[in-house]
Protein backbone atom coordinates (compact mmCIF):
# COMPACT_ATOMS: atom_id res chain seq x y z
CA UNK A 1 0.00 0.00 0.00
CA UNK A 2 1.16 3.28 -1.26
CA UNK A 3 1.32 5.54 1.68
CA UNK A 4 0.34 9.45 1.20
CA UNK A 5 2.50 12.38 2.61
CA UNK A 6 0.98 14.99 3.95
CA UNK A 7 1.21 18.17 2.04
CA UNK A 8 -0.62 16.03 -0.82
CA UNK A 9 -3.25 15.30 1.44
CA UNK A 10 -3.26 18.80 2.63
CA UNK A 11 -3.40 20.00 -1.28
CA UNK A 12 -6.03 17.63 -2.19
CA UNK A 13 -7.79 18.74 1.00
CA UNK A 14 -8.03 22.39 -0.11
CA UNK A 15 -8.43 21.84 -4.04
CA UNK A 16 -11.86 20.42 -2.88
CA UNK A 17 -12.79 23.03 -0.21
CA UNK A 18 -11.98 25.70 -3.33
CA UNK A 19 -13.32 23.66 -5.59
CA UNK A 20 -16.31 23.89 -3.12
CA UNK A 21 -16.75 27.39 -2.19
CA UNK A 22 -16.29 28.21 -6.14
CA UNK A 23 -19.44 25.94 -6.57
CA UNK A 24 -21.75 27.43 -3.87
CA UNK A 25 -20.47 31.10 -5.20
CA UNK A 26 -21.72 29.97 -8.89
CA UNK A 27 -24.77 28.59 -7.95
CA UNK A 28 -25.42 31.47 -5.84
CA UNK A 29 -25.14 34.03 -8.28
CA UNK A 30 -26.96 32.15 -10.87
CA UNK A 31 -29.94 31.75 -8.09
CA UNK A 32 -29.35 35.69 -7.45
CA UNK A 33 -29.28 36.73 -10.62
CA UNK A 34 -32.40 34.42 -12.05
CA UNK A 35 -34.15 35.53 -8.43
CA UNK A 36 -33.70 39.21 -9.05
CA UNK A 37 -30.54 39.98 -6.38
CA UNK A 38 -28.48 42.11 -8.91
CA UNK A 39 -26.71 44.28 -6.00
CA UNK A 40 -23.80 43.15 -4.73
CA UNK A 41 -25.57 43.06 -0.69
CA UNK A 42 -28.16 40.61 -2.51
CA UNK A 43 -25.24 38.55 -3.95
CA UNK A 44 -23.55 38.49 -0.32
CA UNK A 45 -26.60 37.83 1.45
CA UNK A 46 -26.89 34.99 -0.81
CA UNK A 47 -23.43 34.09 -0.03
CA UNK A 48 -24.06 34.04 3.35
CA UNK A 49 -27.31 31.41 3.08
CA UNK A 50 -25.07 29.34 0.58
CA UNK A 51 -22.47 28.84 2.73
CA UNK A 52 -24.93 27.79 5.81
CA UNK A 53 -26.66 25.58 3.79
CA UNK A 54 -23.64 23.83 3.04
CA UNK A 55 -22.75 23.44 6.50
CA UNK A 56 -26.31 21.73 7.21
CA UNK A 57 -25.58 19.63 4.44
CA UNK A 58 -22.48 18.43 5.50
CA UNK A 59 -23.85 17.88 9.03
CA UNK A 60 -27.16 16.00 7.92
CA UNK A 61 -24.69 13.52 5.71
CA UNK A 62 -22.74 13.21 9.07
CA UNK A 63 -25.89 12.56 11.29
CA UNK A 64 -27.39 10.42 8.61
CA UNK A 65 -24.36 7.77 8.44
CA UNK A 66 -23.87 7.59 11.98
CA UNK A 67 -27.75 7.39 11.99
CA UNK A 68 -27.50 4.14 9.43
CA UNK A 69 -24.98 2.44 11.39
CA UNK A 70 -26.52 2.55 14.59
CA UNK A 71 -29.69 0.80 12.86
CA UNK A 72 -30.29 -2.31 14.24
CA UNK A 73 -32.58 -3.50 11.17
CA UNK A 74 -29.58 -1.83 9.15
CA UNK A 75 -27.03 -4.20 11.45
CA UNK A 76 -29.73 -7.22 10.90
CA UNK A 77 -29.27 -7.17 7.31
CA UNK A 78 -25.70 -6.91 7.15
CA UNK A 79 -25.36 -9.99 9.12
CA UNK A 80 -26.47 -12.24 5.97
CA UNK A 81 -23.28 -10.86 4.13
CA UNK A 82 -20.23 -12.96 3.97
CA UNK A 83 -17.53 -11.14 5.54
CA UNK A 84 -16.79 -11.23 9.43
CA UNK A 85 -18.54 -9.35 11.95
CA UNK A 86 -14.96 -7.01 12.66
CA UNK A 87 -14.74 -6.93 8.83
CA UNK A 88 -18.67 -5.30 8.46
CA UNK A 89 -17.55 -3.35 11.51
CA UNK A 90 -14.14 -1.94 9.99
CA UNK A 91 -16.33 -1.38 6.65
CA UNK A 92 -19.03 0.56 9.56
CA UNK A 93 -16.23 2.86 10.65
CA UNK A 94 -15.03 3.49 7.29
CA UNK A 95 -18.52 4.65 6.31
CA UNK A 96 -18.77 6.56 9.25
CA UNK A 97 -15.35 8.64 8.62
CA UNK A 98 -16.06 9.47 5.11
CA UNK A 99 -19.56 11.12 6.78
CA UNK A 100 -17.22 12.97 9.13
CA UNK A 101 -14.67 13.97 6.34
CA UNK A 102 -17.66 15.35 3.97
CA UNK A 103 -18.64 17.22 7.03
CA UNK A 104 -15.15 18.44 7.47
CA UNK A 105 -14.76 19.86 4.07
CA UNK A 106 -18.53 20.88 3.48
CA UNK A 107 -18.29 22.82 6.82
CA UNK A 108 -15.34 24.51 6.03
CA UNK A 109 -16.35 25.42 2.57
CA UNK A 110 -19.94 26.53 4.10
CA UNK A 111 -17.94 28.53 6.41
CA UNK A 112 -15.50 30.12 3.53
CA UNK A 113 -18.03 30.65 1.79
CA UNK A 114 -20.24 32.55 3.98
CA UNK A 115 -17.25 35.04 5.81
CA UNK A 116 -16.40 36.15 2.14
CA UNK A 117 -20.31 36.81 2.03
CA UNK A 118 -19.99 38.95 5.33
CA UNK A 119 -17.26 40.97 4.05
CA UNK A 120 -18.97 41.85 0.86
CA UNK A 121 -21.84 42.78 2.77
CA UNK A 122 -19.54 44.86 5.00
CA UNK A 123 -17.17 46.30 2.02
CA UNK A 124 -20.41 47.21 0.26
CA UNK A 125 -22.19 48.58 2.40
């Protein structure tokens, strides 16, 4: 197994939180501009609800896989598969983390995202 260093991780990390806040921004201003917000204090305000929203997002996808793997119906089912029960539990925790990571980066972006809202609103106004 190929093992990562850091600073790619670190890189990759960021080239999806830009990646990210460039997103929300574009879908933003296309909802701003479709919606009427033609100022730049619209566009910010928008900003500002894009970025929360993609901080519930992220923490509804974190909720909903812990959510799933505390199922016991969920936990029922899985039991018919063919791996072990620490192998189903390793894939569990696995599941669980890439929640938390999506949470990590979604949050961040959210909260990127929704500062550079605030300081339009506060250069423009």
């Amino acid at each position: 197994m190929k093992t990562e260093s850091s600073a790619s991780v670190i890189l990759r990390l960021l080239g999806k939180i830009f990646l990210a806040v460039l997103i929300i921004s574009l879908v933003v201003g296309v909802i701003c501009w479709i919606g009427g917000w033609r100022t730049m204090i619209n566009y910010a305000t928008g900003l500002m609800y894009g970025g929360m929203g993609a901080m519930i997002v992220g923490g509804l996808s974190a909720l909903g896989g812990v959510g799933i793997a505390r199922d016991p119906t969920y936990r029922y089912i899985q039991s018919v598969m063919p791996n072990s029960l620490s192998e189903r539990t390793k894939q569990d925790w696995r599941e669980n983390m890439d929640s938390v990571n999506f949470l990590f980066w979604a949050g961040i972006a959210g909260i990127l995202t929704a500062a550079g809202g605030y300081l339009l609103y506060i250069f423009f106004k």
